[in-house]
C-alpha atoms as a PDB file:
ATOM      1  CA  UNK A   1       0.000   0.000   0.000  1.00  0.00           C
ATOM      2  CA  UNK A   2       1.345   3.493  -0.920  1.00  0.00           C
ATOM      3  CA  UNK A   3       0.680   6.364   1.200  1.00  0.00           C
ATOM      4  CA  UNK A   4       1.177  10.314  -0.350  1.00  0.00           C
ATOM      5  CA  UNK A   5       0.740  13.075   1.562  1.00  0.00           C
ATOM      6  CA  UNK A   6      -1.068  15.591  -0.835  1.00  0.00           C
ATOM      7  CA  UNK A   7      -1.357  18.263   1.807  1.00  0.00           C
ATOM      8  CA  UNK A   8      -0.768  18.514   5.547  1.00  0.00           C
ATOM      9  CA  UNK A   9      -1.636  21.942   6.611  1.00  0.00           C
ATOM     10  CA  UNK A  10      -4.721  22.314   8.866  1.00  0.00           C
ATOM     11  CA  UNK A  11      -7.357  25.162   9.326  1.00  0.00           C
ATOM     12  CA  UNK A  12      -4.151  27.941  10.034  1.00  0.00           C
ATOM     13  CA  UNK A  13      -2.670  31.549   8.318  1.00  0.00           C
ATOM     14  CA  UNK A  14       0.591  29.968   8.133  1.00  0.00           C
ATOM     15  CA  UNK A  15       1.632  28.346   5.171  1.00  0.00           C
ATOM     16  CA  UNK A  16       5.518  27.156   3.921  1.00  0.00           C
ATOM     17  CA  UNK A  17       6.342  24.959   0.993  1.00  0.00           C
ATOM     18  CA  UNK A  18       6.631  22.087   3.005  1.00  0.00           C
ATOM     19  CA  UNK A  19       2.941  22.776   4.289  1.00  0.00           C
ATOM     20  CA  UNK A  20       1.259  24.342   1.832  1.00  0.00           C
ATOM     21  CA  UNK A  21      -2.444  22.109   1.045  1.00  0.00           C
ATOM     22  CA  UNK A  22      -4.783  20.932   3.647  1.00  0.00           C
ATOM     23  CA  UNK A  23      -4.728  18.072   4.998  1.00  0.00           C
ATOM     24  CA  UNK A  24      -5.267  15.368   2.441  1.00  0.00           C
ATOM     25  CA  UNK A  25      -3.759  12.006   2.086  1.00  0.00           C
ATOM     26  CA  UNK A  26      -4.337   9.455  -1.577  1.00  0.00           C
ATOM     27  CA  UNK A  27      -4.281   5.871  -0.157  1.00  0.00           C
ATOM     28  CA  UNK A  28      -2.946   3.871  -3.350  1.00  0.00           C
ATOM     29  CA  UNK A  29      -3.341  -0.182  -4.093  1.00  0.00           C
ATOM     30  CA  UNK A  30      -3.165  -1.798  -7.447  1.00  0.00           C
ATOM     31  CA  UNK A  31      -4.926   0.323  -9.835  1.00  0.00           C
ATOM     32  CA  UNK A  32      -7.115   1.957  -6.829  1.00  0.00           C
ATOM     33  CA  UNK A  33      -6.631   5.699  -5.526  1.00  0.00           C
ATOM     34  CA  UNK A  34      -8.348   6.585  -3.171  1.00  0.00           C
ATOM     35  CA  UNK A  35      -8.472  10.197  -1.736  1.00  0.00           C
ATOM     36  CA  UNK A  36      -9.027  11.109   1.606  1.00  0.00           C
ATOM     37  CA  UNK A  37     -10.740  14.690   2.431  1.00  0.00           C
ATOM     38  CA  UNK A  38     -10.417  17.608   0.169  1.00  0.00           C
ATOM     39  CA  UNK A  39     -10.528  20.755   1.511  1.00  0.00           C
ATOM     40  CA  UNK A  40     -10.831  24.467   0.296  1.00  0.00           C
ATOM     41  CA  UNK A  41      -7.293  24.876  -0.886  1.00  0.00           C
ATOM     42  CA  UNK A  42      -8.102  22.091  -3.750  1.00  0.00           C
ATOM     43  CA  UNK A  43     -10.569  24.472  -4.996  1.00  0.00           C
ATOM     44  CA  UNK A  44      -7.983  25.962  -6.784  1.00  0.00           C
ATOM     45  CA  UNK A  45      -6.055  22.828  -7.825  1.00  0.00           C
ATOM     46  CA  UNK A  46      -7.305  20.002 -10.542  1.00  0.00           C
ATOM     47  CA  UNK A  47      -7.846  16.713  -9.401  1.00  0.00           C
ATOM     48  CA  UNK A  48      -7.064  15.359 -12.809  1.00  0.00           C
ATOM     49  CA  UNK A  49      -3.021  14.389 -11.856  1.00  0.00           C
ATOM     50  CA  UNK A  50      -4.441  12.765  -8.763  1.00  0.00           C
ATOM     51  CA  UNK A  51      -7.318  10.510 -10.825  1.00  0.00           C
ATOM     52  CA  UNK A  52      -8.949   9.443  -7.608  1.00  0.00           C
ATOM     53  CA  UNK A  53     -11.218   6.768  -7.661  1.00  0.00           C
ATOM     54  CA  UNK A  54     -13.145   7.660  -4.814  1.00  0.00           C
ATOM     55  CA  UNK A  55     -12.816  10.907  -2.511  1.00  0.00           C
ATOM     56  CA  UNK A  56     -13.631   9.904   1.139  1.00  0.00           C
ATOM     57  CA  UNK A  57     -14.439  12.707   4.031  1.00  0.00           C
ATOM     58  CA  UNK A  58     -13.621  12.431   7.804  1.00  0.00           C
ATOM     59  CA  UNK A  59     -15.925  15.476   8.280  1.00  0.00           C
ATOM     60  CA  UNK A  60     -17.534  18.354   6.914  1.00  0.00           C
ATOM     61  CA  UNK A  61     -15.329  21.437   8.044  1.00  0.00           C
ATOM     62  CA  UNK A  62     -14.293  23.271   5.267  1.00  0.00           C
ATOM     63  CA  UNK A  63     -10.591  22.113   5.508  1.00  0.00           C
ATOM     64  CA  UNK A  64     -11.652  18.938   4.599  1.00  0.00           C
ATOM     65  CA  UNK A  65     -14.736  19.015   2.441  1.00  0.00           C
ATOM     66  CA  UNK A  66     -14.834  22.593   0.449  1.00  0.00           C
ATOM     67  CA  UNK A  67     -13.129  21.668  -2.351  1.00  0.00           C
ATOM     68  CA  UNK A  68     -15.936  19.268  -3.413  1.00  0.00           C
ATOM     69  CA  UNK A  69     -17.925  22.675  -4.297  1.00  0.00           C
ATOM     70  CA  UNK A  70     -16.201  23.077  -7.646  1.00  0.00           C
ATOM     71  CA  UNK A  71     -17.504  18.940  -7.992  1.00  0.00           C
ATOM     72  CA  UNK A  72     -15.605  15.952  -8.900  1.00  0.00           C
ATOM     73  CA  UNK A  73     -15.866  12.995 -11.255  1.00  0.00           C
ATOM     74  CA  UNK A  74     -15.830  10.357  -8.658  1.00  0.00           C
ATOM     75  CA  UNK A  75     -17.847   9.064  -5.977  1.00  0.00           C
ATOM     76  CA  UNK A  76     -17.580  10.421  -2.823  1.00  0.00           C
ATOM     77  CA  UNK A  77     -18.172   8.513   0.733  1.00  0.00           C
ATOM     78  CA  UNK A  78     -18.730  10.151   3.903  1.00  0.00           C
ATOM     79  CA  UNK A  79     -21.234   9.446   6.751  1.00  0.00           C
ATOM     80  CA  UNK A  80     -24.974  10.956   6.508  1.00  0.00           C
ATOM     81  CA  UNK A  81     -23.687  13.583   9.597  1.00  0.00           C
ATOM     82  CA  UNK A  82     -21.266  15.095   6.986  1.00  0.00           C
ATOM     83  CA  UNK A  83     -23.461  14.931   3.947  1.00  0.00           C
ATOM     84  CA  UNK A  84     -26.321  17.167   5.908  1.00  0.00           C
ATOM     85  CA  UNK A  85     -23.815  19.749   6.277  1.00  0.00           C
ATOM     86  CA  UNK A  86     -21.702  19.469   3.105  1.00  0.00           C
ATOM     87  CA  UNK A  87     -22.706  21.761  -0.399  1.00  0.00           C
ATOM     88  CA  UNK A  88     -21.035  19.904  -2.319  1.00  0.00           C
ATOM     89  CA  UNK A  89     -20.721  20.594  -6.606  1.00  0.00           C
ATOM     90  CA  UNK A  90     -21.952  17.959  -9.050  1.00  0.00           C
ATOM     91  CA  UNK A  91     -20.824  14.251  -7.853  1.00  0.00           C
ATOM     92  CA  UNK A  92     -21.814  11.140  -9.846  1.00  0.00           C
ATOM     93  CA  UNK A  93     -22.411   9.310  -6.771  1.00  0.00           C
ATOM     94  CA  UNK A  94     -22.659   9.971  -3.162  1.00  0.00           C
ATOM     95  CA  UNK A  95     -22.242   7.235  -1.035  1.00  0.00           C
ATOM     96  CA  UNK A  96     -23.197   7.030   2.551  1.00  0.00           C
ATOM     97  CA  UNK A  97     -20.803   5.465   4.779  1.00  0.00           C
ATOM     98  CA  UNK A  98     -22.157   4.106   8.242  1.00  0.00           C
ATOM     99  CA  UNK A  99     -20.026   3.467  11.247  1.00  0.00           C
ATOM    100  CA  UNK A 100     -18.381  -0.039  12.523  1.00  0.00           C
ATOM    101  CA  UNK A 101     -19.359  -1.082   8.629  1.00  0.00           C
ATOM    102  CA  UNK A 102     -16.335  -2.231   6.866  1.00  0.00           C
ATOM    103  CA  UNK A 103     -16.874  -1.694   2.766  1.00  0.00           C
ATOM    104  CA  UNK A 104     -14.534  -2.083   0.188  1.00  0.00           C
ATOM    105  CA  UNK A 105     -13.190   0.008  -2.253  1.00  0.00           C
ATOM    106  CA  UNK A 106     -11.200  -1.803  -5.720  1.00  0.00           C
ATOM    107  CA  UNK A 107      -9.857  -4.178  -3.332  1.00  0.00           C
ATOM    108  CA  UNK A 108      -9.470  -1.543  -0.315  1.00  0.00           C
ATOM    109  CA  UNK A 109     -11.204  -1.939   2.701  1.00  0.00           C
ATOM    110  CA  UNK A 110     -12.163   0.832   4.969  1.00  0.00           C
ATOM    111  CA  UNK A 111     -14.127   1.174   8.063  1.00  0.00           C
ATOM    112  CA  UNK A 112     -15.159   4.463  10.008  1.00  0.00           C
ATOM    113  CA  UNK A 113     -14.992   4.787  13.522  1.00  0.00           C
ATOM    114  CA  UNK A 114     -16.386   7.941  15.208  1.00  0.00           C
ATOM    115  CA  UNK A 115     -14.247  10.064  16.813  1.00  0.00           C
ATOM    116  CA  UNK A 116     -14.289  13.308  19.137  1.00  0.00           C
ATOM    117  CA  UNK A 117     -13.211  16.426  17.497  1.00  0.00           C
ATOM    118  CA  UNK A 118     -16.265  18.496  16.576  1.00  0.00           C
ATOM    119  CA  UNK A 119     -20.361  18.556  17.864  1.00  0.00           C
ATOM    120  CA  UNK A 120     -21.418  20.737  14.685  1.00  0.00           C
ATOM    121  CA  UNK A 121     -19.231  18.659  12.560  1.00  0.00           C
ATOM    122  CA  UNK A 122     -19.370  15.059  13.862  1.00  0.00           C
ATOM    123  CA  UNK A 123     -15.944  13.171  12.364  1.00  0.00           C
ATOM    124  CA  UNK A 124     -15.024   9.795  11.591  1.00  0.00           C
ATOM    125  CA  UNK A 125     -11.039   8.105  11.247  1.00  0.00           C
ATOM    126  CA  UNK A 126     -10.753   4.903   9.566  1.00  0.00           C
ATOM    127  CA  UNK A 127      -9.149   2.022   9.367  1.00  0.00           C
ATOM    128  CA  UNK A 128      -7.827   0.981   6.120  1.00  0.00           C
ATOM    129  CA  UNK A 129      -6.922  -2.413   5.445  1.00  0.00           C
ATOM    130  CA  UNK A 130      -5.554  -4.507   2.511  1.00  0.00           C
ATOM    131  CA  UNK A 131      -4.663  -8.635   2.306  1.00  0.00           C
ATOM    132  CA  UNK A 132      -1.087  -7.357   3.822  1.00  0.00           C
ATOM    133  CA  UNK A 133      -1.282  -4.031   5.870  1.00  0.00           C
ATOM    134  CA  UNK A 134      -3.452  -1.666   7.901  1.00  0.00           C
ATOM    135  CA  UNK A 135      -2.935   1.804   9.308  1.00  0.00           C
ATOM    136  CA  UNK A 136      -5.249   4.327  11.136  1.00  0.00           C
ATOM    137  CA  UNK A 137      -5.703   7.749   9.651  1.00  0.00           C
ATOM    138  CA  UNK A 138      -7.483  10.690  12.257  1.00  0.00           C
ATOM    139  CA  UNK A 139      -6.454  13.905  11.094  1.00  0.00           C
ATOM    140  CA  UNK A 140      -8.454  15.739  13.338  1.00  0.00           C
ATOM    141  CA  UNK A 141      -8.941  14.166  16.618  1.00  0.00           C
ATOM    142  CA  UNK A 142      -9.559  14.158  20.521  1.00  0.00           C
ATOM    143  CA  UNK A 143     -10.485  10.446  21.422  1.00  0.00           C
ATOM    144  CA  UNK A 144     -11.375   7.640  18.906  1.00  0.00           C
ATOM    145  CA  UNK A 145     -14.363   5.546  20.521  1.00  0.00           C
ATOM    146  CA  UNK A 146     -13.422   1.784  20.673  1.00  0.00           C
ATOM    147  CA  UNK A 147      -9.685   2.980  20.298  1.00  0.00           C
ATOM    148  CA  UNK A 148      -8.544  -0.725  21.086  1.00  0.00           C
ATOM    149  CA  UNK A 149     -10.491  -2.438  18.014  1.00  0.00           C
ATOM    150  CA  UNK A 150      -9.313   0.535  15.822  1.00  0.00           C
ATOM    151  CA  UNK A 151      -5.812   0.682  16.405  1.00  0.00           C
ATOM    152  CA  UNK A 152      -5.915  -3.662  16.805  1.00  0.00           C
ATOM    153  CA  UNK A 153      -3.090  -4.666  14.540  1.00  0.00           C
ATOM    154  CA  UNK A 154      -2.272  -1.979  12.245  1.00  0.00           C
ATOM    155  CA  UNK A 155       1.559  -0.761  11.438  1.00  0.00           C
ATOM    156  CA  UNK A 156       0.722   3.033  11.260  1.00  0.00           C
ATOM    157  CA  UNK A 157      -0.472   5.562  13.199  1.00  0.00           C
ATOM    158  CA  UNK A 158      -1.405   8.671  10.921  1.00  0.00           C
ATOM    159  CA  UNK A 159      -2.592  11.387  13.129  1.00  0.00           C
ATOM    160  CA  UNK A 160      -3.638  15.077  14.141  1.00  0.00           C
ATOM    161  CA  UNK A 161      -0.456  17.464  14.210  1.00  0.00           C
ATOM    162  CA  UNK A 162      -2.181  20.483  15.985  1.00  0.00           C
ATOM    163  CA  UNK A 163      -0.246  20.819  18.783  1.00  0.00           C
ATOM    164  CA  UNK A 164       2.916  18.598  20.021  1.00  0.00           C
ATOM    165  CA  UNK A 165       2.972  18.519  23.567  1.00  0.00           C
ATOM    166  CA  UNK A 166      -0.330  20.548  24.637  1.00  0.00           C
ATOM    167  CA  UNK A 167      -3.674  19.709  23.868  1.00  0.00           C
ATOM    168  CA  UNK A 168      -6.266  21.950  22.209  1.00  0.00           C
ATOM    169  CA  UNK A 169      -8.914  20.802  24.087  1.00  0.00           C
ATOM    170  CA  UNK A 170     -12.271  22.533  25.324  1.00  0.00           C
ATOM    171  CA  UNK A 171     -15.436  20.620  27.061  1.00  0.00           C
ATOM    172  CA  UNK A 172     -19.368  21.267  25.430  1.00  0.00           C
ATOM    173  CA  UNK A 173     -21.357  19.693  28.026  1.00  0.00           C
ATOM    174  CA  UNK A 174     -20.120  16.004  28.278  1.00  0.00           C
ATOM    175  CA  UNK A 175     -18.227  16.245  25.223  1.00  0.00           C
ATOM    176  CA  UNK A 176     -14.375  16.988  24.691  1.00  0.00           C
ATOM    177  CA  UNK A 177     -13.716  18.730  21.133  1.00  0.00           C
ATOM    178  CA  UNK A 178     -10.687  20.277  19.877  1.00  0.00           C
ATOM    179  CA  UNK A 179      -7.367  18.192  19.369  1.00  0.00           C
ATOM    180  CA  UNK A 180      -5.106  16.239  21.089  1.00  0.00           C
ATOM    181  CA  UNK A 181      -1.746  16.349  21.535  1.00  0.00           C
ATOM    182  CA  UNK A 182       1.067  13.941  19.419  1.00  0.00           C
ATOM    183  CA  UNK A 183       2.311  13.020  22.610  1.00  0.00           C
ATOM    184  CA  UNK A 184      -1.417  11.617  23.885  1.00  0.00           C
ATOM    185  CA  UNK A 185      -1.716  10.395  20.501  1.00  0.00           C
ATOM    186  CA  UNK A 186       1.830   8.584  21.023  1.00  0.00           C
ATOM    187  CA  UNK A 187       0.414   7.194  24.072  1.00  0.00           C
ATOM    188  CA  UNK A 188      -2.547   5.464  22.465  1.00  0.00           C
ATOM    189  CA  UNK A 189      -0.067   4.157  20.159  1.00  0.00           C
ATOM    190  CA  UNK A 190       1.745   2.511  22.633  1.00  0.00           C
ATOM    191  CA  UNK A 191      -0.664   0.977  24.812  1.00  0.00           C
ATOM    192  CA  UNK A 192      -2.407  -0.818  21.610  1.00  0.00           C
ATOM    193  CA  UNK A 193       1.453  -2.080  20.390  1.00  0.00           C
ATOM    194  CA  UNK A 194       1.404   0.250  17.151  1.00  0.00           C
ATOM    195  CA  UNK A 195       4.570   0.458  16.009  1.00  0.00           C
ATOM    196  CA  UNK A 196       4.983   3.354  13.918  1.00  0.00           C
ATOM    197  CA  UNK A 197       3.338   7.370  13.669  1.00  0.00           C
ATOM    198  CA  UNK A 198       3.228   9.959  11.064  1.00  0.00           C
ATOM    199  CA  UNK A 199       1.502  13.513  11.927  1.00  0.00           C
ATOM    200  CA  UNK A 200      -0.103  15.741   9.381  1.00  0.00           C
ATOM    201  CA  UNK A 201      -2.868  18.192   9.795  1.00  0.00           C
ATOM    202  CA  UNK A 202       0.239  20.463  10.953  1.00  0.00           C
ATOM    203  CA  UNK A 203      -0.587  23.570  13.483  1.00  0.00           C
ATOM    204  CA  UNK A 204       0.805  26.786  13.434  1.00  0.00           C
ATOM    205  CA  UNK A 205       3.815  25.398  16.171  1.00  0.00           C
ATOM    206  CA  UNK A 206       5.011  22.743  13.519  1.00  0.00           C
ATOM    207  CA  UNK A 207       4.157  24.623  10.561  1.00  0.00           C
ATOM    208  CA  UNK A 208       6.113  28.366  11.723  1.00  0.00           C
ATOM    209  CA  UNK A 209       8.819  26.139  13.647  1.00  0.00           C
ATOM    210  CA  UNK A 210      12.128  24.956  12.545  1.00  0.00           C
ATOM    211  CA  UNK A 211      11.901  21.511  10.432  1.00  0.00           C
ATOM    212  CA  UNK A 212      14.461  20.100  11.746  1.00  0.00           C
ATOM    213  CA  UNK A 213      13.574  20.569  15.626  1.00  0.00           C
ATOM    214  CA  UNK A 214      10.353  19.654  14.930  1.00  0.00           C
ATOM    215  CA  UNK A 215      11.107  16.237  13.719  1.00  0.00           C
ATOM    216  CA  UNK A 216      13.182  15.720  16.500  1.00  0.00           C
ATOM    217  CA  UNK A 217      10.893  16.840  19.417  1.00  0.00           C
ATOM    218  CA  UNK A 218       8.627  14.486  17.777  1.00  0.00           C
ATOM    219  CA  UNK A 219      10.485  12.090  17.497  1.00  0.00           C
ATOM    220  CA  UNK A 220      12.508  11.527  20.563  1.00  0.00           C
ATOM    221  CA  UNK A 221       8.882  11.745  22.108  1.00  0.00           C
ATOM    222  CA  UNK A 222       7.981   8.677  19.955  1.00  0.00           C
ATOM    223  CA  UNK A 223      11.155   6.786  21.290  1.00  0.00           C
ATOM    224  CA  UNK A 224      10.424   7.290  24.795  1.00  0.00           C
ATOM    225  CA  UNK A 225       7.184   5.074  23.975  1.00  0.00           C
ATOM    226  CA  UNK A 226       8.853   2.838  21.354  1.00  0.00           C
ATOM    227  CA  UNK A 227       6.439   4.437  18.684  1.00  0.00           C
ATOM    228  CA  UNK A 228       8.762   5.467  15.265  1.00  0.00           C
ATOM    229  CA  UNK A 229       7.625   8.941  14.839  1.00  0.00           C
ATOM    230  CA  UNK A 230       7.733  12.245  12.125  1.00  0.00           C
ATOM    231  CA  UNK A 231       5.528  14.695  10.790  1.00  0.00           C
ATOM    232  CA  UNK A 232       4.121  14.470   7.527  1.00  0.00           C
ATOM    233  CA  UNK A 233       5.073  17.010   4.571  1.00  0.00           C
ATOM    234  CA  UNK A 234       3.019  17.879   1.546  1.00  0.00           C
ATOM    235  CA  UNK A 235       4.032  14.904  -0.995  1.00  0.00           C
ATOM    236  CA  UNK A 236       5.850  12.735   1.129  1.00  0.00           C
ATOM    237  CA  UNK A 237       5.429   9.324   0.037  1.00  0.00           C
ATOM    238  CA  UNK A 238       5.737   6.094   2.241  1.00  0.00           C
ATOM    239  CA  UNK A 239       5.075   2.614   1.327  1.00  0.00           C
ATOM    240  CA  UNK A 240       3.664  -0.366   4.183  1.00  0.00           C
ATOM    241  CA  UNK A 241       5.171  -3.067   3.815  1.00  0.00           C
ATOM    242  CA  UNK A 242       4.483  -6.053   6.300  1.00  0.00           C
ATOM    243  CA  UNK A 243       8.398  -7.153   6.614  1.00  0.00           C
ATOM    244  CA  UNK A 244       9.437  -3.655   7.829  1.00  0.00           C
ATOM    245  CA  UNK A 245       7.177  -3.473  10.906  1.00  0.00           C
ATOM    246  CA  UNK A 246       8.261  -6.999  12.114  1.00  0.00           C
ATOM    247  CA  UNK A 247       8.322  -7.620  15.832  1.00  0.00           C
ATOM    248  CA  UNK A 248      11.868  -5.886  17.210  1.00  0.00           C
ATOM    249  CA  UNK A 249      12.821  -4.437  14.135  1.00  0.00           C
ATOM    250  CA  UNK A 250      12.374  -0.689  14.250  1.00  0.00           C
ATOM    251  CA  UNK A 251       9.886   1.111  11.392  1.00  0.00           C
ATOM    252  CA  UNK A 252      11.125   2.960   8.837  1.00  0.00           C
ATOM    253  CA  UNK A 253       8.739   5.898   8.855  1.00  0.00           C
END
C-alpha cells in the first residue's frame, strides 16, 4: 500500500512549501486511488493528476470538504452527519458510509470509527486495510471511541499534528472537542502495540517552527514510547510493507 501526503496543513494563516495544502492524504493499491478529504485549498487545484477513484471525508469542516464545491468525477463517501452539512458541486455518486461497517473500495477496505473532534461537525477516522497491511488515519482528533479495536493490529499511526505537547482541548457539556496532543496520541499508540506514527494536519507550532527541531521533538517523544515517529510534509510518500514493521525491528517511517 502506498501512502502520499497531498497536503498537511490544517485550518491555520501559516503556510511554507513544506505545508502548503490541507490536509489530504491518496491511499494507493493496485490500480485503486483513493483520496481522503479535500478541503478548500483544492478548490484551486485540478484533481485530474491525482485521478482518484473515490474521494472519502472524515468530516464536513471546510478544511476537509470545500473543495468538493467546484464537484468531482468520482464518488464520494462520507457518513450521513457530513453529507447534511456538506454543499457539495456535481458528484456522480454519493455514497453514505455508516459506522463499525467495513466496505470495500477496488480491493481496499475501509471502516469508520467515530471520533471526538467536533459537535457541529461530527468526524469519523478509519481504518484501512488490505490482504497485507493496515494503518489508522485521524487527522483531526480528541479520542477515537473503541480505540482498542481501531488501532488492533495496524503498522501506522497517521494522526492530528495540531499541537505537540499541549492539547487543544475545550469541554461542550459532556463532550471533549478540539485536538489532542502527538504526545497523547503517542500514548494510544503505545498501549495498543502500534509500532509506527506519522503527523499531518500540521498547526501553526510545527508549521512556523524549525523543520528540523520539529522532527526531533517528535520524534525523541515517539522513542520514549517505542512508537517510530515524524511529521508528515506535503508529498511525502511512504510505502507499508508487512516485513518492515516486524516484531523488534524498528519502522522505517
Amino acid at each position: 500500500m502506498k501512502l502520499t501526503f497531498l497536503g498537511t496543513r490544517g485550518e491555520i494563516d501559516a503556510r511554507t512549501s513544506l505545508h502548503r495544502m490541507h490536509t489530504s492524504l491518496l491511499v494507493s493499491w493496485r490500480r485503486s486511488h483513493v483520496m481522503i478529504d479535500c478541503g478548500t485549498d483544492w478548490q484551486k487545484r485540478s484533481l485530474r493528476k491525482i485521478a482518484p477513484t473515490a474521494i472519502l471525508i472524515t468530516h464536513a469542516h471546510s478544511d476537509h470538504a470545500d473543495g468538493l464545491k467546484n464537484g468531482v468525477s468520482c464518488p464520494v463517501f462520507a457518513t450521513q452527519e457530513s453529507w447534511n452539512t456538506m454543499r457539495p458541486g456535481p458528484i456522480p455518486e454519493r455514497a453514505v458510509v455508516e459506522p463499525r461497517w467495513p466496505f470495500d473500495i477496488h480491493g481496499i477496505r475501509f471502516e469508520a470509527f467515530p471520533v471526538e473532534h467536533s459537535l457541529r461537525s461530527p468526524a469519523v477516522g478509519y481504518r484501512i486495510s488490505t490482504d497485507r497491511t493496515a494503518l489508522f488515519y485521524a487527522p483531526d482528533i480528541v479520542s477515537i471511541h473503541d480505540q482498542q479495536e481501531a488501532l488492533a493490529g495496524i503498522l501506522l499511526y497517521v494522526g492530528d499534528g495540531a499541537s505537540i505537547t499541549r492539547p487543544i482541548v475545550r469541554k461542550r457539556g459532556d463532550t471533549f472537542i478540539g485536538h489532542a496532543s502527538i504526545r497523547t496520541q503517542l500514548e494510544w499508540c503505545h498501549e495498543e502495540g502500534v509500532p509506527g506514527a506519522v503527523f499531518t494536519h500540521c498547526g501553526t507550532q510545527i508549521v512556523s517552527g524549525d523543520e528540523g527541531v520539529m522532527n526531533e521533538t517528535v520524534a525523541s517523544l515517539g522513542r520514549q514510547l517505542g512508537v517510530a515517529a515524524k511529521i508528515a510534509i506535503d508529498g511525502m510518500e511512504l510505502l507499508l510493507r508487512p516485513r518492515i514493521f516486524r516484531r523488534n525491528n524498528r519502522p522505517k517511517v
